[in-house]
PDB file of N, CA and C in Angstrom:
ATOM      1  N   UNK A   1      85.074 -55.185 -15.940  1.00  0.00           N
ATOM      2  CA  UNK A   1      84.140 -54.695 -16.956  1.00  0.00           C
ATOM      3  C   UNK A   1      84.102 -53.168 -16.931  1.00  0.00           C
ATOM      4  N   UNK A   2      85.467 -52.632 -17.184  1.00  0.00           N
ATOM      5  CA  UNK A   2      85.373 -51.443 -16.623  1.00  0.00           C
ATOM      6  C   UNK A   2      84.846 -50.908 -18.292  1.00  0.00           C
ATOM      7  N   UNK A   3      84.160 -49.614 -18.702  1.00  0.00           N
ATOM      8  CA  UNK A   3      84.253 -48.580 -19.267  1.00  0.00           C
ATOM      9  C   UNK A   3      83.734 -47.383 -19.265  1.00  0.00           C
ATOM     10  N   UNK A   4      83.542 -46.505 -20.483  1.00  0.00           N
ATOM     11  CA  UNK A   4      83.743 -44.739 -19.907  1.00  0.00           C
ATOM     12  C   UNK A   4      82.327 -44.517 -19.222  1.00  0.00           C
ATOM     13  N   UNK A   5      81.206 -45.798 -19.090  1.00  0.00           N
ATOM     14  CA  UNK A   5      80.440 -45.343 -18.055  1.00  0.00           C
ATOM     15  C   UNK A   5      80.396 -45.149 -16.612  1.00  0.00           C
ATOM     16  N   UNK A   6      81.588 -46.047 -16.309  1.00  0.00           N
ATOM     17  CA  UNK A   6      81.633 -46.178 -15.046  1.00  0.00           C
ATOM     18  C   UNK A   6      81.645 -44.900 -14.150  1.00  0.00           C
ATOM     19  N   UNK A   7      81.722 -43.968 -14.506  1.00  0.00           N
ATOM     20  CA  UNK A   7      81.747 -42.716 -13.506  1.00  0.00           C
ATOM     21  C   UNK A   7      80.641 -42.352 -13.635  1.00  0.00           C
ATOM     22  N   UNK A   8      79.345 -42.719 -13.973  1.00  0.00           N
ATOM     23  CA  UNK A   8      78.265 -42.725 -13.806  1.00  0.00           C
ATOM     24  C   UNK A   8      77.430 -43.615 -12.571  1.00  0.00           C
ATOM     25  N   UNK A   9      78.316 -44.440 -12.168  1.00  0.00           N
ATOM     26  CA  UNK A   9      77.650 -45.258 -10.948  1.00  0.00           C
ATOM     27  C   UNK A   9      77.805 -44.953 -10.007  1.00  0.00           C
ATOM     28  N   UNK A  10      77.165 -44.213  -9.097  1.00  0.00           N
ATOM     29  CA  UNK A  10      77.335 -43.424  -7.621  1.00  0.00           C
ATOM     30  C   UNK A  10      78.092 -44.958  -6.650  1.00  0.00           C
ATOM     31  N   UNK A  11      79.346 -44.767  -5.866  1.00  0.00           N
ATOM     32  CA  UNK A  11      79.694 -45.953  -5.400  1.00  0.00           C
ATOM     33  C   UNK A  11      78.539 -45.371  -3.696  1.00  0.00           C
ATOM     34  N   UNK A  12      77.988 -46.574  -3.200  1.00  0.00           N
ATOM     35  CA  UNK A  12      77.248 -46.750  -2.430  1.00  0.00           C
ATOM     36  C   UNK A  12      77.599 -47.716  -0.702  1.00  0.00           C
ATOM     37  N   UNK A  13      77.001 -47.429   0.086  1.00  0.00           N
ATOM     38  CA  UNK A  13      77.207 -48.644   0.754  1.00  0.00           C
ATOM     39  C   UNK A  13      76.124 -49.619   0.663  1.00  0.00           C
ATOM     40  N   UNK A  14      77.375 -50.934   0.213  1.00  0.00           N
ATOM     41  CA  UNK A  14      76.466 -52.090  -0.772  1.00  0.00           C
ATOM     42  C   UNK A  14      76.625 -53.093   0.611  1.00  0.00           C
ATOM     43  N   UNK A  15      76.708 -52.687   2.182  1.00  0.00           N
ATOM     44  CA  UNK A  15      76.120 -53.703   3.143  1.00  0.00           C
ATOM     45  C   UNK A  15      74.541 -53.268   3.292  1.00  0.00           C
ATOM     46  N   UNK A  16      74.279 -52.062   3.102  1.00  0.00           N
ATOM     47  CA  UNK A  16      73.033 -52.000   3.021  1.00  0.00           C
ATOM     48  C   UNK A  16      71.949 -52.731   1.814  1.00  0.00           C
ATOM     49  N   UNK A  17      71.070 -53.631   2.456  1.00  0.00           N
ATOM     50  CA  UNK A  17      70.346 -54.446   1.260  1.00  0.00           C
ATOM     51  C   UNK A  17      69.715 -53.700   0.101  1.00  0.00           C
ATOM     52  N   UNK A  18      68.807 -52.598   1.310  1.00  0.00           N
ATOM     53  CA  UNK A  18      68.065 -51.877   0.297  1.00  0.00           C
ATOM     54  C   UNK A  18      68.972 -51.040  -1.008  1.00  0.00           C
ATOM     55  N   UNK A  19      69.909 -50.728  -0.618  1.00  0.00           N
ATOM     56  CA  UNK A  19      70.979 -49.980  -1.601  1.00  0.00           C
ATOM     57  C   UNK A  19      71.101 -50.444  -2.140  1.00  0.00           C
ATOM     58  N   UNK A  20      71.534 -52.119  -2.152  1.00  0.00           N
ATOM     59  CA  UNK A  20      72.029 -52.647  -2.671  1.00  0.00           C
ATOM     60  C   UNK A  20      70.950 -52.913  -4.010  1.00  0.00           C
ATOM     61  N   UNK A  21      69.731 -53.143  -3.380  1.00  0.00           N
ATOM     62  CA  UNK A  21      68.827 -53.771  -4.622  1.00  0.00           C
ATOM     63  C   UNK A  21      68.754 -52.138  -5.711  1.00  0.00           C
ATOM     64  N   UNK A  22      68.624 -51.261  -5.155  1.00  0.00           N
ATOM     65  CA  UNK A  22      68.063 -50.020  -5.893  1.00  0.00           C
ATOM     66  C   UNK A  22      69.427 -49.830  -7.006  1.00  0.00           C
ATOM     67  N   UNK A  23      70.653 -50.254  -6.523  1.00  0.00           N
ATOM     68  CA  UNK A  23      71.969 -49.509  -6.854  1.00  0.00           C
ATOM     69  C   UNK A  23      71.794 -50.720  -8.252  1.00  0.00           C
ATOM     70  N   UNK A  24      71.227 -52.178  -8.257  1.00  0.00           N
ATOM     71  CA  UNK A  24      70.943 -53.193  -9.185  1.00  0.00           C
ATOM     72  C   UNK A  24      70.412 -52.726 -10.054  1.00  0.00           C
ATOM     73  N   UNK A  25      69.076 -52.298  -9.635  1.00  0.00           N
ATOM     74  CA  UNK A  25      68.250 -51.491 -10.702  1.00  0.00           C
ATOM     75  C   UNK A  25      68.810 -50.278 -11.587  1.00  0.00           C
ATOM     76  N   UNK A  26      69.726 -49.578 -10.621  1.00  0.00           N
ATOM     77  CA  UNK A  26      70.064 -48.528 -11.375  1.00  0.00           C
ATOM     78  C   UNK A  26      70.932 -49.010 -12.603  1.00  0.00           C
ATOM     79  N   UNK A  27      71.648 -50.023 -12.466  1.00  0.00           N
ATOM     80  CA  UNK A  27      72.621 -50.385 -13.073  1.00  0.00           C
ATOM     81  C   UNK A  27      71.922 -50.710 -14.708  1.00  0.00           C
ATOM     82  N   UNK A  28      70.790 -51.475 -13.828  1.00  0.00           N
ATOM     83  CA  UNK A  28      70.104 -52.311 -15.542  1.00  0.00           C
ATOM     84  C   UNK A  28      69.252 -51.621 -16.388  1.00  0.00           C
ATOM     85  N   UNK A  29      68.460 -50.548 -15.357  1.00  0.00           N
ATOM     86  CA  UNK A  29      68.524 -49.211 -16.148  1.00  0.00           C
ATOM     87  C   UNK A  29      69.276 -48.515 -17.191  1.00  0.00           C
ATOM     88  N   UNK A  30      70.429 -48.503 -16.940  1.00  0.00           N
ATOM     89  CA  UNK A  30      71.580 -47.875 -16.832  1.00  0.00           C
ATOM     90  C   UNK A  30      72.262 -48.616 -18.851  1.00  0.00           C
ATOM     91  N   UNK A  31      71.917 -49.848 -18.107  1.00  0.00           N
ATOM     92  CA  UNK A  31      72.746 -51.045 -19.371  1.00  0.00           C
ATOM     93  C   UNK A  31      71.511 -50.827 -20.252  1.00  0.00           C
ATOM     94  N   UNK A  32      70.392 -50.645 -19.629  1.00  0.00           N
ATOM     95  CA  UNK A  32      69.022 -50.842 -20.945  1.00  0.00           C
ATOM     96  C   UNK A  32      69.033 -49.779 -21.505  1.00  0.00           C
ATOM     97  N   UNK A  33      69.354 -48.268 -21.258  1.00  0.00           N
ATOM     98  CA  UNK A  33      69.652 -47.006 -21.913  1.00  0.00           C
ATOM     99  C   UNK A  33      70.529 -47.280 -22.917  1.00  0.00           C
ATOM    100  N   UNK A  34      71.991 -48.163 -22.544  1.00  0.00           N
ATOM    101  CA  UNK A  34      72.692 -47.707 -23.026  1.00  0.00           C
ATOM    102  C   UNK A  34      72.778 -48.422 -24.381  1.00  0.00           C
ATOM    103  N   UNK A  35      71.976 -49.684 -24.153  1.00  0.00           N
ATOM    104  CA  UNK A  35      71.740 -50.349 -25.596  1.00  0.00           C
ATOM    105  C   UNK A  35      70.676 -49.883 -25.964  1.00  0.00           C
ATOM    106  N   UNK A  36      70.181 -49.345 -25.698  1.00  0.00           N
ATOM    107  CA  UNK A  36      69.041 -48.267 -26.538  1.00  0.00           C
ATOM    108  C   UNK A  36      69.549 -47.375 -27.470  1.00  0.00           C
ATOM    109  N   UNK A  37      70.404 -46.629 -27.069  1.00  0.00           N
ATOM    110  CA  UNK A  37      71.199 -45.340 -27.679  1.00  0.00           C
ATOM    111  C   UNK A  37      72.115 -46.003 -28.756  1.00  0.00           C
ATOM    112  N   UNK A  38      72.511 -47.216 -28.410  1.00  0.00           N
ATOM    113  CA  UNK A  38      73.646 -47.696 -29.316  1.00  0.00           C
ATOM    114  C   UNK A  38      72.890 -48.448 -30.567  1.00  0.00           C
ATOM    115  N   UNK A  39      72.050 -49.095 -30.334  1.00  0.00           N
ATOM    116  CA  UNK A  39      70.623 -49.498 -31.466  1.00  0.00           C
ATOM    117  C   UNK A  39      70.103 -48.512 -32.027  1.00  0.00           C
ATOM    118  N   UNK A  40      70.218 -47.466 -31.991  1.00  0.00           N
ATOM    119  CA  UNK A  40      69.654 -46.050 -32.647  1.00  0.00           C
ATOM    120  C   UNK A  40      70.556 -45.603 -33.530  1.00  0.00           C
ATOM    121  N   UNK A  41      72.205 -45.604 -32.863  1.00  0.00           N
ATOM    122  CA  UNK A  41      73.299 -45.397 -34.043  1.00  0.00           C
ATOM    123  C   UNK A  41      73.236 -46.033 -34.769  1.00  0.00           C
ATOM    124  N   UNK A  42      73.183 -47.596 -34.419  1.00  0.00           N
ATOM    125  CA  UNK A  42      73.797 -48.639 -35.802  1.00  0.00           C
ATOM    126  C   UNK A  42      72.501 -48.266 -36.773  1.00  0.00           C
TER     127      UNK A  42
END
């Protein structure tokens, strides 16, 4: 699922749990921005 956001995701160490959950959040953050911005173009 690669695209031109991906260099936006800090790579982390994902054995750590807590990272792991925050690095989740960031992500869906991340996906909820980005269909935000794209619902504003159309």
């Amino acid at each position: 699922m690669a695209d031109e956001f991906d260099y936006l995701i800090p790579t982390v160490d994902l054995s750590n749990p807590e990272l792991q959950k925050r690095e989740q959040d960031y992500i869906v953050l991340l996906n909820r921005a980005r269909s935000h911005i794209f619902d504003r173009i159309v």
